[in-house]
Protein backbone atom coordinates (compact mmCIF):
# COMPACT_ATOMS: atom_id res chain seq x y z
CA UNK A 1 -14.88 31.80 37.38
CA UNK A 2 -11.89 34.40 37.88
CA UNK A 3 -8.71 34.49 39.18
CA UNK A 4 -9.36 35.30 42.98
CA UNK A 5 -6.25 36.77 44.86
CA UNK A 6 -6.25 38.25 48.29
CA UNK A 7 -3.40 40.76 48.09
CA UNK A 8 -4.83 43.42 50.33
CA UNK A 9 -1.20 43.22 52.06
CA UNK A 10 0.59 43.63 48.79
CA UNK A 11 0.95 46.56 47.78
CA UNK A 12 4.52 48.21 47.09
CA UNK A 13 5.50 44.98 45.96
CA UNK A 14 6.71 43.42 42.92
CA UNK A 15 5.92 41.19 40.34
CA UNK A 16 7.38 40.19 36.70
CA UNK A 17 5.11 38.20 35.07
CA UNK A 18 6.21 36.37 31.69
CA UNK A 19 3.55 35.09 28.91
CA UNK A 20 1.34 38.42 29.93
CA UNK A 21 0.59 38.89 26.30
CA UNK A 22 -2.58 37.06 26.26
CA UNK A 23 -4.86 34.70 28.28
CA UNK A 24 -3.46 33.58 32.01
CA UNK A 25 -0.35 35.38 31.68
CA UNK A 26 -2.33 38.43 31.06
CA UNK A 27 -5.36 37.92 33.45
CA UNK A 28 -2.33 37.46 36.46
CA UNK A 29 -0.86 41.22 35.07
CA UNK A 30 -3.95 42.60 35.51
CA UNK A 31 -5.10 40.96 39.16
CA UNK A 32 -1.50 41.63 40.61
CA UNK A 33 -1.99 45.27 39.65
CA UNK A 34 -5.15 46.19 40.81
CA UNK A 35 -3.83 44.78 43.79
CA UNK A 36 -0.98 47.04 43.88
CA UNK A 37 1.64 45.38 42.68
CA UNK A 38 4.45 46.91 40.27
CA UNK A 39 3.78 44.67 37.28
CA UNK A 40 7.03 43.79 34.62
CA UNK A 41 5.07 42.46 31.69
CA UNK A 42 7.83 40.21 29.86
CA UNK A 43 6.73 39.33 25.82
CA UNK A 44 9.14 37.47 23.54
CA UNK A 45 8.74 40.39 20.47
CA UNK A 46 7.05 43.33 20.33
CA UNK A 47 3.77 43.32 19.04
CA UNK A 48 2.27 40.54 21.20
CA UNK A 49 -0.22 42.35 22.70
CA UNK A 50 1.56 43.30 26.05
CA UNK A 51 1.55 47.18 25.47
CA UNK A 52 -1.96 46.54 25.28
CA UNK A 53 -1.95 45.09 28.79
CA UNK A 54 0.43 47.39 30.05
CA UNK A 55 -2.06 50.14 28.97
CA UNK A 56 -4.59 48.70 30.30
CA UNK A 57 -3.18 48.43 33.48
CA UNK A 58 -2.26 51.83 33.66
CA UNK A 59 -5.32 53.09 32.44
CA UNK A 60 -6.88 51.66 35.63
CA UNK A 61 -4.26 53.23 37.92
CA UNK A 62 -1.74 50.53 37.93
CA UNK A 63 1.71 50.44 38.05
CA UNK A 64 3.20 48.32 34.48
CA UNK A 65 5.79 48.27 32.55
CA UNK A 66 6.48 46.20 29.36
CA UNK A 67 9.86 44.35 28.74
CA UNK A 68 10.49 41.88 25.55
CA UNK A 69 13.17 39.65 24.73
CA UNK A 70 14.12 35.80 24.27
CA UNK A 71 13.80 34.33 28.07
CA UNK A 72 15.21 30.80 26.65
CA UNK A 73 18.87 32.30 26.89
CA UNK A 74 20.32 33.15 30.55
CA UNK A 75 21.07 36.48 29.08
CA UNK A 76 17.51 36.93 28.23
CA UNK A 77 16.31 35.98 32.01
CA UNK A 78 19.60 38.47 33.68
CA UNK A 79 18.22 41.18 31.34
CA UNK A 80 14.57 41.33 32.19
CA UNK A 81 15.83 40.64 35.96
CA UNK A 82 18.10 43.54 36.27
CA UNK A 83 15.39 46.06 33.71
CA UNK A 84 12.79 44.99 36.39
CA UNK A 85 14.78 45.16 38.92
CA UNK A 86 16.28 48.78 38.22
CA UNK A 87 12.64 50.24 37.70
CA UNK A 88 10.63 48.87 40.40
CA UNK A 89 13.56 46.64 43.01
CA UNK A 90 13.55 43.55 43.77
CA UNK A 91 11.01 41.30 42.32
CA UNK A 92 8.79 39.51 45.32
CA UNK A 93 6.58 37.40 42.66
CA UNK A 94 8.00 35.62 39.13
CA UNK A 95 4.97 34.14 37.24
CA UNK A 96 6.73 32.09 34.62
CA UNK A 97 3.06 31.27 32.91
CA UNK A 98 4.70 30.99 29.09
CA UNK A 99 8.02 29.68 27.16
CA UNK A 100 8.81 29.56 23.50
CA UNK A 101 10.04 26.23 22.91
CA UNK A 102 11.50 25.74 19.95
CA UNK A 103 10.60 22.89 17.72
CA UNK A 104 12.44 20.38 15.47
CA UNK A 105 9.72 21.74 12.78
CA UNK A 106 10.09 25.19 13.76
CA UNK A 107 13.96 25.33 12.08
């Protein structure tokens, strides 16, 4: 079973999409650009795998770009707003799929 969107009516629009690394974060990525959609990957670090989406996406035609940094700070969320904002205008869809929480144990 796969992630069925119609979004025949979508195109030109835009979309960041956080957790897009891996798994449901990345599966949305891909469906909202094959659909059209402008597509702001957002990873905590480098490394997580979301170049590998972004490629991926753009491989197929799509329109991606990748954007890291900490989204648990308000500076963090204005950052990726105004990067995604200033490449591809206002965002029509935020898919907040994934959060680092930080743990007691994690200190």
């Amino acid at each position: 079973m796969g992630l069925s969107l119609s979004l025949s009516s979508w195109s030109e629009r835009t979309a960041i999409v956080t957790g897009a690394a891996t798994g449901i974060g990345a599966s949305i990525a891909h469906q909202l650009a094959a659909n059209g959609v402008a597509v702001t990957v957002a990873t905590l670090e480098p490394g997580e795998g979301g170049e590998i989406v972004v490629e991926n996406i753009l491989a197929r035609g799509g329109t991606a770009r990748l954007h890291t940094g900490n989204l648990a700070t308000a500076e963090g969320v204005s950052n990726l707003v105004d990067a995604a904002t200033r490449t591809y205008g206002a965002p029509d869809v935020n898919a907040v799929v994934s959060s680092h929480v930080r743990l007691p144990s994690d200190r």
